[in-house]
N, C-alpha and C. Protein backbone atom coordinates (compact mmCIF):
# COMPACT_ATOMS: atom_id res chain seq x y z
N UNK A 1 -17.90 -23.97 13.91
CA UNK A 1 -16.77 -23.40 13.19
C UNK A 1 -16.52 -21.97 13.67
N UNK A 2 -15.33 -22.00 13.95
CA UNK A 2 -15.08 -20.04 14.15
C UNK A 2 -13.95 -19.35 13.21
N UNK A 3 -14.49 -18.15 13.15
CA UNK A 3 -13.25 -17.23 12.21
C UNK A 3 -11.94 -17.11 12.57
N UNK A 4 -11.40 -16.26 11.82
CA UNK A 4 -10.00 -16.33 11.94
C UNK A 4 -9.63 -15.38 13.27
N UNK A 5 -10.31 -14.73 13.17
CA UNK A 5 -10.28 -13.40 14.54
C UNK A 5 -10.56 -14.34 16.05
N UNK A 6 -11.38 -15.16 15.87
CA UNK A 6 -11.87 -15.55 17.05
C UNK A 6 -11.24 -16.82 17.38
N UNK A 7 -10.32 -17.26 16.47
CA UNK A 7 -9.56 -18.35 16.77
C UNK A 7 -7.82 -17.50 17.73
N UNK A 8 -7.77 -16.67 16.74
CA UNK A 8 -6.43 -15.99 17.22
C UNK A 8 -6.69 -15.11 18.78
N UNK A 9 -8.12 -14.70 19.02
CA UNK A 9 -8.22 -14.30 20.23
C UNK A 9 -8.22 -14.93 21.26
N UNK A 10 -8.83 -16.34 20.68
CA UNK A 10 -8.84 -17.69 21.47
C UNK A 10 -7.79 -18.63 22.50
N UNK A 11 -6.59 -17.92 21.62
CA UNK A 11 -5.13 -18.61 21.59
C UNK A 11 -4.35 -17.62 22.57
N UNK A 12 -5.25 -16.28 22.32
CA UNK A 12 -4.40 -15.57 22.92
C UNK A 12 -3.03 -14.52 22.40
N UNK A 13 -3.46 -14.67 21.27
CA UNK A 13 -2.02 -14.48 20.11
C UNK A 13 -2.14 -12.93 19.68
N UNK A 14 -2.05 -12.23 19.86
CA UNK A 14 -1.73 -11.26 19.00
C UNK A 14 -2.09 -11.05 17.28
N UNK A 15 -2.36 -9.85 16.61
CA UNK A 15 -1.82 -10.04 15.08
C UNK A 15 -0.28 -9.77 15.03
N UNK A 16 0.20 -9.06 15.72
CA UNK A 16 1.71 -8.55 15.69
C UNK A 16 2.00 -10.24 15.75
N UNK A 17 1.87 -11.07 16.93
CA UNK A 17 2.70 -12.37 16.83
C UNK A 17 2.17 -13.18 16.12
N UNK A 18 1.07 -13.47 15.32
CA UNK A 18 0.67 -14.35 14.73
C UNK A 18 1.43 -13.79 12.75
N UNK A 19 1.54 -12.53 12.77
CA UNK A 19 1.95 -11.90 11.81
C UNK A 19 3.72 -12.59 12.08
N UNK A 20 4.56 -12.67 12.99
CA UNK A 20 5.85 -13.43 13.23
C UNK A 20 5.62 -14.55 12.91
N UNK A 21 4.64 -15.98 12.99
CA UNK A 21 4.55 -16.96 13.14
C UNK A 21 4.28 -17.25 11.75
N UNK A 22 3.62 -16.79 10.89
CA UNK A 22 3.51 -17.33 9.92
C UNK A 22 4.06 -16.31 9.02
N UNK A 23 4.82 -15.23 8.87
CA UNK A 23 5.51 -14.52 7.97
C UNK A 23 4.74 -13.67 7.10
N UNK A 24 4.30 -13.42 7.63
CA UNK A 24 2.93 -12.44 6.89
C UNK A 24 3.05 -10.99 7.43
N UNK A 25 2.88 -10.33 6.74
CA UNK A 25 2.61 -8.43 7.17
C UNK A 25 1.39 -8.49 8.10
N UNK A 26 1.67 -7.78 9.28
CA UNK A 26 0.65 -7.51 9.99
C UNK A 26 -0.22 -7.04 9.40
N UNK A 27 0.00 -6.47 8.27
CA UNK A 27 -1.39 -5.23 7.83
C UNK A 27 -2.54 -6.32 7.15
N UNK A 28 -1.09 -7.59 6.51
CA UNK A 28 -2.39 -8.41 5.59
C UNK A 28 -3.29 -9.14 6.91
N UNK A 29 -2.79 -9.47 8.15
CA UNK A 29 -3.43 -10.31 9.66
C UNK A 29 -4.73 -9.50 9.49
N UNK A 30 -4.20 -7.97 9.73
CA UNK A 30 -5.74 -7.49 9.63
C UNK A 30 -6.42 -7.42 8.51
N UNK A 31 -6.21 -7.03 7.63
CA UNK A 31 -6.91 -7.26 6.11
C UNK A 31 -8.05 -8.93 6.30
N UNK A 32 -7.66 -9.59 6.11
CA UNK A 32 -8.28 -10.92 6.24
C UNK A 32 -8.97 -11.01 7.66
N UNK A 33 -9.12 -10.20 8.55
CA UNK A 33 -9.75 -10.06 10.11
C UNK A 33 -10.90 -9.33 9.38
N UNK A 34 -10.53 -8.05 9.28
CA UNK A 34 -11.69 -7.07 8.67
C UNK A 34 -12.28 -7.17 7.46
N UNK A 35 -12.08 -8.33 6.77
CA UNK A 35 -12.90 -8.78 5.41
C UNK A 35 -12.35 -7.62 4.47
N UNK A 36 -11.70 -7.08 4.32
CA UNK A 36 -10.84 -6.10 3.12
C UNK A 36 -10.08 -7.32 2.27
N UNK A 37 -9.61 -8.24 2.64
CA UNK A 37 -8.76 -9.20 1.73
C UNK A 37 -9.67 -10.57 2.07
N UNK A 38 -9.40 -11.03 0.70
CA UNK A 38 -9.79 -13.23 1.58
C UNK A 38 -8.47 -13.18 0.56
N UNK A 39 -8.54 -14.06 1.78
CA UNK A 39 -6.78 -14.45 1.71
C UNK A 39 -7.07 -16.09 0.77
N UNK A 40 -5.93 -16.35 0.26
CA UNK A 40 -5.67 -17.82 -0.59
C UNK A 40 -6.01 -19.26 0.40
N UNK A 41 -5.88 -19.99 -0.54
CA UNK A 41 -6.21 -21.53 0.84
C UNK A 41 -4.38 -21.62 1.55
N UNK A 42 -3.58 -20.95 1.04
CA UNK A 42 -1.70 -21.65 1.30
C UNK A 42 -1.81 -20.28 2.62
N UNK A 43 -2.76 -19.12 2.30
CA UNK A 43 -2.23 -18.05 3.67
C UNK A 43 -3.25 -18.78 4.31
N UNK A 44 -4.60 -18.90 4.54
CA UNK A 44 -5.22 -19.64 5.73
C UNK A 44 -4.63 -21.08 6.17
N UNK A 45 -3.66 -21.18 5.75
CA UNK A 45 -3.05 -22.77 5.81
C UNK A 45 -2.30 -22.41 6.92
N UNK A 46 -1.42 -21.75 6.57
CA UNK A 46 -0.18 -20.82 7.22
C UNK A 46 -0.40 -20.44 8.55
N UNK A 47 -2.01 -20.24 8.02
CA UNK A 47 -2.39 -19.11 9.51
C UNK A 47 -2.72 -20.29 10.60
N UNK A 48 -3.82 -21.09 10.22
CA UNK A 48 -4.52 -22.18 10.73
C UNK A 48 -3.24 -23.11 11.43
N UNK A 49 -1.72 -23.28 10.73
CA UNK A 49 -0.53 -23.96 11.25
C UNK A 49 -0.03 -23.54 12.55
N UNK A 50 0.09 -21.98 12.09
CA UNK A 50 0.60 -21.36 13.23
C UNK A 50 -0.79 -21.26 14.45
N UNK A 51 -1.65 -21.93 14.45
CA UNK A 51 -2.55 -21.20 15.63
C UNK A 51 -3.21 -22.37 15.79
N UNK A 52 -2.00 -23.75 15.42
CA UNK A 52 -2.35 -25.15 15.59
C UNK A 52 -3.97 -25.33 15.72
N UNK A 53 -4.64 -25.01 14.51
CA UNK A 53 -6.34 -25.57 14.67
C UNK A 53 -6.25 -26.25 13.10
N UNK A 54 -7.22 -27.32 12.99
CA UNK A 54 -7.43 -27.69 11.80
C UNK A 54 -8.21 -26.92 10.88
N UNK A 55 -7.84 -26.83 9.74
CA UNK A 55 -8.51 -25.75 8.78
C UNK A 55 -9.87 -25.69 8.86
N UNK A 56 -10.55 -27.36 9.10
CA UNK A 56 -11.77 -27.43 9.14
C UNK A 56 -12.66 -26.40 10.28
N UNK A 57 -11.76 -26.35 10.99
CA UNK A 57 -12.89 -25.13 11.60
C UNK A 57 -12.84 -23.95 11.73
N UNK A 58 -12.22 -23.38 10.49
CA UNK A 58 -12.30 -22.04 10.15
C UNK A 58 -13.81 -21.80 9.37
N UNK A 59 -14.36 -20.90 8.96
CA UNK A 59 -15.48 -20.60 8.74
C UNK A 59 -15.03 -19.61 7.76
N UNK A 60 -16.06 -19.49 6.40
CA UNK A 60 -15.65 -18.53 5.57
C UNK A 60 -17.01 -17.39 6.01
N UNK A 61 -16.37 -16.19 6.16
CA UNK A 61 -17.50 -15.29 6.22
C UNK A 61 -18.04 -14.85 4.94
């Protein structure tokens, strides 16, 4: 399973573009990167959509 950081670095994506892709404030991309926020199951949904991986292999830190 990998985090949310290491999936989006994975992809290649940006927070600026992954923050476009799923409609989210860049500030919250990082918030939920740097463990300051855990985000809801509908924003890791969002996120996990846009960065086409199945939820299942996100990892909760």
């Amino acid at each position: 399973m990998l985090n949310l950081k290491e999936l989006r670095e994975e992809k290649g994506i940006t927070r600026y573009q992954l923050a476009k892709l799923t409609e989210l404030q860049n500030s919250t991309i990082r918030s939920i990167e740097t463990e300051v926020k855990n985000p809801g199951f509908l924003t890791v949904k969002k996120i996990c959509d846009a960065l086409q991986v199945d939820i299942a292999n996100v990892k909760e830190k």
